[in-house]
Protein backbone atom coordinates (compact mmCIF):
# COMPACT_ATOMS: atom_id res chain seq x y z
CA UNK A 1 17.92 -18.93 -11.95
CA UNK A 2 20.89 -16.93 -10.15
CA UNK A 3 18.90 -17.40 -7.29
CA UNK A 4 22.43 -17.92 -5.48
CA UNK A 5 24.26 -14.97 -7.15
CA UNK A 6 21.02 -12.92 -6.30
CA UNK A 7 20.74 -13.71 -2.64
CA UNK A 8 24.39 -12.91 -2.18
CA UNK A 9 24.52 -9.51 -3.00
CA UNK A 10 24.12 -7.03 -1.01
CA UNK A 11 21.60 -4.29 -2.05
CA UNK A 12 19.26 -2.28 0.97
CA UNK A 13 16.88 0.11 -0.49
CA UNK A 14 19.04 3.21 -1.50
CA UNK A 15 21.86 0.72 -2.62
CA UNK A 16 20.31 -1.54 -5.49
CA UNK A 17 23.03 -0.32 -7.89
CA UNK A 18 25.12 -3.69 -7.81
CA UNK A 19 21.84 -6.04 -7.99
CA UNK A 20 20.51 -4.43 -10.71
CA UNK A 21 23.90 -4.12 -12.76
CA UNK A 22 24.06 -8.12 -12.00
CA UNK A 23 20.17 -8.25 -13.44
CA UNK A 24 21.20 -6.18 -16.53
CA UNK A 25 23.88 -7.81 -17.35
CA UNK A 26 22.27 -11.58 -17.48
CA UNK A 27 19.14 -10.27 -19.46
CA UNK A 28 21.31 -8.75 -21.99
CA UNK A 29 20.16 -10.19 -25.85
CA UNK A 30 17.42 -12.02 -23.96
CA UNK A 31 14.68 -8.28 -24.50
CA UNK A 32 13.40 -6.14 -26.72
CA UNK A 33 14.13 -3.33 -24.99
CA UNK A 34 15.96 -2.15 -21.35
CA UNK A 35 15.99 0.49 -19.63
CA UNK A 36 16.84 2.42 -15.70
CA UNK A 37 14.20 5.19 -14.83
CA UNK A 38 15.07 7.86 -12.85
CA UNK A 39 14.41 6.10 -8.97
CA UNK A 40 16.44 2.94 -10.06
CA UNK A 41 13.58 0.84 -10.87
CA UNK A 42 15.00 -1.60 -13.66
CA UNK A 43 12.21 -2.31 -16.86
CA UNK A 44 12.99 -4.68 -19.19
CA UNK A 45 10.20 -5.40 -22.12
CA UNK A 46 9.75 -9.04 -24.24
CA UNK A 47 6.95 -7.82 -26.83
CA UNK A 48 4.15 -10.12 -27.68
CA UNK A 49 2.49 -10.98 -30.71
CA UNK A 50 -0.86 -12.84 -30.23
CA UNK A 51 -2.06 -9.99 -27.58
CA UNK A 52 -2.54 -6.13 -27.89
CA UNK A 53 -2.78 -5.62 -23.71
CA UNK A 54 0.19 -4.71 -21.27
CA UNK A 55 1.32 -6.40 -18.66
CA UNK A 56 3.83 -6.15 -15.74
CA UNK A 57 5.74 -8.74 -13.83
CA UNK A 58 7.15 -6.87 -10.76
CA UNK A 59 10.18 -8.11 -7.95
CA UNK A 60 11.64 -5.57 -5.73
CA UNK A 61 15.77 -5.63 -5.65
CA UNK A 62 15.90 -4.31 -1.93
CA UNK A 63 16.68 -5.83 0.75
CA UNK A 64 16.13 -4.81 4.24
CA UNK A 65 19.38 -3.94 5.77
CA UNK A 66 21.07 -1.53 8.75
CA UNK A 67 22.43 1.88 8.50
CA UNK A 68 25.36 3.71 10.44
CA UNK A 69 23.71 6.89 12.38
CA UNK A 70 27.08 7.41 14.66
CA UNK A 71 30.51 6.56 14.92
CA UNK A 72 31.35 6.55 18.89
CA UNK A 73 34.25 7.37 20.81
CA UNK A 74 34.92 4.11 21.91
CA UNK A 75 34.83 2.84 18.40
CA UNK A 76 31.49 1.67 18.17
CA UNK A 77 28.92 1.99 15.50
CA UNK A 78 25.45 2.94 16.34
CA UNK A 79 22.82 1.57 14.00
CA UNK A 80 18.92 2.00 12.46
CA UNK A 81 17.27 0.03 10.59
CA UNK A 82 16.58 0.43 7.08
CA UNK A 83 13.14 -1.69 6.69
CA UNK A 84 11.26 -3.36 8.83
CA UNK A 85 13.97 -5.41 11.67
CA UNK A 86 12.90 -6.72 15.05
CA UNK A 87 16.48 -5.56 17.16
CA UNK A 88 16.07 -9.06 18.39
CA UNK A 89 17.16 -11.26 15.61
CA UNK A 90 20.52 -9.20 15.23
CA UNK A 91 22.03 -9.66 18.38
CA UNK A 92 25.42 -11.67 18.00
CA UNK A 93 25.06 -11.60 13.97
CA UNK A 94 27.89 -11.10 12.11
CA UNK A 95 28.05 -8.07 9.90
CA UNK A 96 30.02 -5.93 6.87
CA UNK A 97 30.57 -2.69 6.48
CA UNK A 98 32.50 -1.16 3.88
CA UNK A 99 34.41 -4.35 3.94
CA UNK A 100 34.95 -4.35 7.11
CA UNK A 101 33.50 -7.12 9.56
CA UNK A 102 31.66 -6.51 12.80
CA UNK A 103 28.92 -8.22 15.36
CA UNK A 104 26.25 -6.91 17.22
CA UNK A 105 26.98 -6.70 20.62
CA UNK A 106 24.60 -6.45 23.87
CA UNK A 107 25.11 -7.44 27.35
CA UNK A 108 25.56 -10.67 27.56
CA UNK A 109 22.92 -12.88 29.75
CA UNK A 110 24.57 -13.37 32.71
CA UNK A 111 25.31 -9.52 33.14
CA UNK A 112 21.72 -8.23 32.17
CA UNK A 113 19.99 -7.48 36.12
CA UNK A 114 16.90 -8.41 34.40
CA UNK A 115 15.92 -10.40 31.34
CA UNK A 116 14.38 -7.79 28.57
CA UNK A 117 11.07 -8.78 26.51
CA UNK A 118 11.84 -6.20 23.95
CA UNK A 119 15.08 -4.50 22.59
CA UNK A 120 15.64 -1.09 20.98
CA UNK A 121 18.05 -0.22 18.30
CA UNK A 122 19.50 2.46 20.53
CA UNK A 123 20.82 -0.21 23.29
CA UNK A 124 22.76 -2.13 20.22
CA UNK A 125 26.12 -1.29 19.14
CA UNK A 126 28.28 -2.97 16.11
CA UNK A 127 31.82 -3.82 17.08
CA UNK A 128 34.65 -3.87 14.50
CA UNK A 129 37.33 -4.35 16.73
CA UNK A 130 38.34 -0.60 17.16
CA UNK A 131 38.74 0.71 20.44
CA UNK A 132 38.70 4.40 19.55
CA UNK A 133 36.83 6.70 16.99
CA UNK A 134 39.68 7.56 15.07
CA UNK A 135 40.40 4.07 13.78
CA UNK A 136 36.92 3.98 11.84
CA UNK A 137 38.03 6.70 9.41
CA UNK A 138 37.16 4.26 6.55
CA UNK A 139 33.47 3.99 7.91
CA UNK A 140 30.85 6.87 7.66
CA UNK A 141 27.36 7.96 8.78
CA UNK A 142 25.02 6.63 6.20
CA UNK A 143 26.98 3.27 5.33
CA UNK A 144 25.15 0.59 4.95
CA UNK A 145 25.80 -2.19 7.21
CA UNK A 146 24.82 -6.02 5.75
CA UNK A 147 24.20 -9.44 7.10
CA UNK A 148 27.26 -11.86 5.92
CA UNK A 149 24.90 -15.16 5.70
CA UNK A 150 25.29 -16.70 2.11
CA UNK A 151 23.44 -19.08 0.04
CA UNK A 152 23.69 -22.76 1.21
CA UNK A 153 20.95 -25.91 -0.35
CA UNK A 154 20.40 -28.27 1.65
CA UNK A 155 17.95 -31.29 -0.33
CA UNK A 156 15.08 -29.79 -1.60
CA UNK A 157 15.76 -26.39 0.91
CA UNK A 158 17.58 -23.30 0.86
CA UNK A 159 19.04 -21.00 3.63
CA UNK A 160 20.18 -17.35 2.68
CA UNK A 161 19.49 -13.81 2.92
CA UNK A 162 17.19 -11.61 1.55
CA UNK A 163 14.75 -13.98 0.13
CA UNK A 164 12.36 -10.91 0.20
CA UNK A 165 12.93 -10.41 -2.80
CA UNK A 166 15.55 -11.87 -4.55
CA UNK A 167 13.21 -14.95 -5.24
CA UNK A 168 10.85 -12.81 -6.86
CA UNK A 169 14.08 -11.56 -8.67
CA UNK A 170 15.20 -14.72 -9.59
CA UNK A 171 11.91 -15.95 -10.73
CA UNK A 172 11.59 -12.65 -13.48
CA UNK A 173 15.09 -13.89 -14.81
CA UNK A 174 14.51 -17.37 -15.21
CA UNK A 175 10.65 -16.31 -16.79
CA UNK A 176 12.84 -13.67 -19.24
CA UNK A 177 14.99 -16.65 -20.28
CA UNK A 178 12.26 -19.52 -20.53
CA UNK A 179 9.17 -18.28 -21.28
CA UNK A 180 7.28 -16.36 -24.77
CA UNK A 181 4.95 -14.12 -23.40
CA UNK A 182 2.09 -13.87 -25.74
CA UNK A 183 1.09 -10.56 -24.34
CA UNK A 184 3.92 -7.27 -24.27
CA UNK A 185 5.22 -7.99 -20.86
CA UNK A 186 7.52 -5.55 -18.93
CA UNK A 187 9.94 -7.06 -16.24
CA UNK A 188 10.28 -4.79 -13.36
CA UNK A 189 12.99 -4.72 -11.19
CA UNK A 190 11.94 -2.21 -8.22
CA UNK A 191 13.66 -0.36 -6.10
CA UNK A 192 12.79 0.75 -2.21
CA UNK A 193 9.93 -1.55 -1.52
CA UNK A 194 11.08 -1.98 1.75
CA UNK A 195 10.67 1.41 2.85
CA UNK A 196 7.37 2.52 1.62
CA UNK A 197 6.92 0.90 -2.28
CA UNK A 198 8.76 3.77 -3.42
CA UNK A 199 10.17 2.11 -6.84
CA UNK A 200 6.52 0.46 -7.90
CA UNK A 201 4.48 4.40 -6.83
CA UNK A 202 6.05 5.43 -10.72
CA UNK A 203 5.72 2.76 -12.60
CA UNK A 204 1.93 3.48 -13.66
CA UNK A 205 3.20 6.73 -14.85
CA UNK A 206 5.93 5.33 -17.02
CA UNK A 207 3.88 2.73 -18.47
CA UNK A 208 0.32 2.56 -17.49
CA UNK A 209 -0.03 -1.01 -17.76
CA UNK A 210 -3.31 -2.83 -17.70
CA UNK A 211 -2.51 -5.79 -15.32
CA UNK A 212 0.34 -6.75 -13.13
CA UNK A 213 1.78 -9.94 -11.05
CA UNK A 214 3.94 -9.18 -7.94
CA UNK A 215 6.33 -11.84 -7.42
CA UNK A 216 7.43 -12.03 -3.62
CA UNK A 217 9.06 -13.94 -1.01
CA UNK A 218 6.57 -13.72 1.86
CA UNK A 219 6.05 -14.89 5.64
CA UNK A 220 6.17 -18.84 6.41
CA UNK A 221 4.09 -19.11 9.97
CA UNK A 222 5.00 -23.17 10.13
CA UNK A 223 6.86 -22.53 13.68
CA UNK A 224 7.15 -23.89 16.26
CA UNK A 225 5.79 -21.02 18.50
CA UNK A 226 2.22 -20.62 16.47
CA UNK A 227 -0.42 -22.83 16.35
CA UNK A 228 -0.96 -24.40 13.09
CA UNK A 229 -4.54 -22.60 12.96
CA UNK A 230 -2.30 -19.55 12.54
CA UNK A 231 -0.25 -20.13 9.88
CA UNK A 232 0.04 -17.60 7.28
CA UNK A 233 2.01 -19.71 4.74
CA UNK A 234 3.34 -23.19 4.84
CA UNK A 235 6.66 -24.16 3.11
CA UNK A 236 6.17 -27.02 0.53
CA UNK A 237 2.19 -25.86 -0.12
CA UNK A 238 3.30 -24.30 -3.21
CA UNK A 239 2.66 -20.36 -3.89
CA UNK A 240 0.93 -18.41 -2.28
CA UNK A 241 -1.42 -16.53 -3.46
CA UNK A 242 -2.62 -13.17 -1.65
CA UNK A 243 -6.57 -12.32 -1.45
CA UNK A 244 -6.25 -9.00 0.55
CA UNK A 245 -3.44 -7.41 2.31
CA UNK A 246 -2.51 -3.59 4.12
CA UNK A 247 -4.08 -1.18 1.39
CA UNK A 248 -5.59 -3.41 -1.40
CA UNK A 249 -7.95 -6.20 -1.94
CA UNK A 250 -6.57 -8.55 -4.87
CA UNK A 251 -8.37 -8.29 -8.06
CA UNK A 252 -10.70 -10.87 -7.79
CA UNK A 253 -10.20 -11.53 -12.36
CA UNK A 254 -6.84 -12.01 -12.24
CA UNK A 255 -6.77 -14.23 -8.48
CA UNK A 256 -9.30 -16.73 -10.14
CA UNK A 257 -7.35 -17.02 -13.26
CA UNK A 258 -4.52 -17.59 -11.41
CA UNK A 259 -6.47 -20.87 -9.19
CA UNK A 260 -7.73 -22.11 -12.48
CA UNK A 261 -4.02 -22.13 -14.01
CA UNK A 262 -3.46 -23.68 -11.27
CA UNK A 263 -5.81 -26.51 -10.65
CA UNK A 264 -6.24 -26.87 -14.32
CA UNK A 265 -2.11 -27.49 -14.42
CA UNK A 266 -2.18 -29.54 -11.44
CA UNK A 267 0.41 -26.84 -9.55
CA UNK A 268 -0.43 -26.48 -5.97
CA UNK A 269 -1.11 -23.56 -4.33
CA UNK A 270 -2.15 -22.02 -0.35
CA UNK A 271 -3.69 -19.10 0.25
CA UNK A 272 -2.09 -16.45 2.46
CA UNK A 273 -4.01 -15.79 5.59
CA UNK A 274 -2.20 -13.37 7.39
CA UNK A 275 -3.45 -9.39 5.85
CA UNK A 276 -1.06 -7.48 7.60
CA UNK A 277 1.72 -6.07 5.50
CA UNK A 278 1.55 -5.05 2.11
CA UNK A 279 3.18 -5.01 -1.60
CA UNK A 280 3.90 -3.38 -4.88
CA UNK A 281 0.59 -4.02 -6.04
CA UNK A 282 -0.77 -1.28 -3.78
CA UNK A 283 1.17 0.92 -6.06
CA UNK A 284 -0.13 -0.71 -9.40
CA UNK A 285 -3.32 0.16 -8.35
CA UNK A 286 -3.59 3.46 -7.28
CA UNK A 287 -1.07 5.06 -9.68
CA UNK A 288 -1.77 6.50 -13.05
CA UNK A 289 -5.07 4.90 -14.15
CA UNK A 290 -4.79 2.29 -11.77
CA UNK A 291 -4.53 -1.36 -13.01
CA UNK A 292 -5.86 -4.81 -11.59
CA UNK A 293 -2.91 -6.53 -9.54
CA UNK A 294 -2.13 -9.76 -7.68
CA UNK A 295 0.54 -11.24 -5.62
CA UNK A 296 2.35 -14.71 -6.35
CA UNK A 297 4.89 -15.66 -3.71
CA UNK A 298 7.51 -18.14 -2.19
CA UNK A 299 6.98 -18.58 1.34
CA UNK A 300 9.96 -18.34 3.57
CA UNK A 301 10.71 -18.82 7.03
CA UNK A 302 12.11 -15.72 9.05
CA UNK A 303 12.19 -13.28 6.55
CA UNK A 304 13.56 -10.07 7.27
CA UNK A 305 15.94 -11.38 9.40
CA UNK A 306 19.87 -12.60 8.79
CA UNK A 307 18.86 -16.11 7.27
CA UNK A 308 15.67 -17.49 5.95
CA UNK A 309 14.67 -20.61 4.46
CA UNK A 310 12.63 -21.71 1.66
CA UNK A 311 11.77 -25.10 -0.47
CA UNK A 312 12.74 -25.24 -3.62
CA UNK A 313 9.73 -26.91 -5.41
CA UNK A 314 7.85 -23.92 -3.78
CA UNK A 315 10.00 -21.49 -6.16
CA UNK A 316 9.75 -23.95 -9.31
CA UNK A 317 5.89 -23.94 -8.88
CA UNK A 318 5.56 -19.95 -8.59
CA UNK A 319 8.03 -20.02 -11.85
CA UNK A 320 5.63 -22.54 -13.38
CA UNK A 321 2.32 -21.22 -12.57
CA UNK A 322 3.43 -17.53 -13.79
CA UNK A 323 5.02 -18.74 -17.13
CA UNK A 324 1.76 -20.41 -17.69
CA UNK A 325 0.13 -17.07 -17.11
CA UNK A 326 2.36 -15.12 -19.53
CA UNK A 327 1.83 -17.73 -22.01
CA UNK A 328 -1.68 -17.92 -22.31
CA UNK A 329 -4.54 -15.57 -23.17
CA UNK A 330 -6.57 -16.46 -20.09
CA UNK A 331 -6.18 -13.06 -18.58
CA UNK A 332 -6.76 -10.86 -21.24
CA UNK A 333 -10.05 -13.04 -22.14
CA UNK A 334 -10.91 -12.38 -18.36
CA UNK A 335 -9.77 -8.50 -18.57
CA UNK A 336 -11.14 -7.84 -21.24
């Protein structure tokens, strides 16, 4: 739901202010209660009635994006990243910065002496078409700069940016609009997940919940350049559902209920197996109290880049397998 409005935006960690006014403004007369905290996160609350245990649905707003560090003489803009970027995939991309449009630019192929396996951030420069600093007195240090790509379906795919997270986004709205949770279950719209879970490290303070689902968009390995054995995801598989990643082994309770929802609903599902990176459950369960966590995702091809790719029926399923979730009291039996 809004998944194309969602991707759209623009909104790098720092900047989530016009994705989460877009997020409060569809779930308005659809909660019982809604509210900003003080980092940005966004918590919205449908109360339950069958079920005396809290839980928390969590999708970061971020996505990764660039940042000005310098405005050269010649008119160029160096550029960081804000998140984690290889410098390779934005070479030649198109770019917007404070409404104005630029482009990577690096030597071109037939002027490089030799051919580079690995690119820095410091040998890239965004054009704008100014020639000298003093025409880029409507850009600063610290703007954000943002890939232009939008939302485009294509059958039963979709190409756009920021995937991570705006699925995960996308999935909490639809689940606020469709679903009756039986438990009370906050909606959590976080902010700075791309640089270091900084939105999800309060939460537990605020509302020391007693289970949580991360909803993600996550790595696709179907590519051409790895061998199938490799994979970490596969689009059209279905969620995926994390066992251990960077900083936390999933709760084992809440992983099985989520197979048995699954096998019991006929909704397919693929394990991740690559560990490396990590999520806002680290965060669930090492602040406050701590609370048992797992991660339900969409897989997507070439994430963190300027366009990814996802299947559609992979996004239904994670919408379907979490509103069974919500709607049942198989977790709290299991928790408690």
């Amino acid at each position: 739901m809004f998944l194309r409005e969602l991707t759209n935006l623009n909104g790098g960690s720092g900047d989530e202010e016009r994705v989460r006014n877009f997020i409060k403004e569809k779930i308005e007369g659809k909660v019982d209660d809604v509210k900003v905290d003080n980092v940005g996160n966004l918590i919205a609350l449908k109360r339950g009635k069958k079920c005396p245990m809290k839980i928390g649905l969590l999708a970061h707003m971020d996505e990764v994006s660039l940042m000005i560090t310098a405005i050269n003489e010649d008119g160029t803009l160096s550029f960081k990243p804000v998140g984690g970027i290889d410098p390779r995939v934005v070479v030649g991309k198109e770019l917007v910065v404070n409404g104005r449009m630029g482009v990577v630019g690096y030597q071109p192929i037939h002027l490089q002496k030799e051919k580079k396996e690995k690119l820095s951030f410091d040998e890239l420069k965004i054009y704008i078409g100014a020639s000298k600093k003093d025409e880029v007195r409507d850009i600063k240090v610290g703007d954000y700069a943002y890939f232009t790509t939008k939302y485009e379906k294509s059958g039963k795919f979709a190409t756009g940016k920021a995937f991570d997270d705006r699925v995960g986004c996308s999935v909490l709205l639809k689940l606020i609009h469709e679903s009756t949770p039986l438990c009370d279950t906050y909606f959590i719209f976080t902010v700075g997940e791309e640089i270091g879970l900084l939105g999800s490290s309060v939460v537990m303070e605020e509302l020391d919940l007693e289970a949580a689902i991360i909803l993600e968009g996550t790595t696709a390995g179907d590519l051409p350049s790895v061998d199938k054995d490799r994979w970490a995801t596969h689009l059209g598989d279905g969620p995926v559902l994390t066992f251990f990643h960077r900083g936390y082994v999933i709760d084992r309770r809440i992983l099985g209920v989520l197979i048995e929802i699954a096998e019991n609903s006929g909704i397919p599902y693929q394990m991740k197996r690559r560990t490396s990176g990590g999520t806002d459950a680290i965060s669930i369960a090492r602040g406050g109290k701590g609370a048992p966590a797992a991660v339900v995702s969409v897989p997507s091809r070439y994430i963190h880049s300027p366009l990814s790719v996802i299947n559609l029926e992979d996004y239904e399923n994670v919408f379907k397998l979490v509103k069974k979730l919500i709607e049942s009291n198989t977790l709290y039996a299991k928790l408690k």
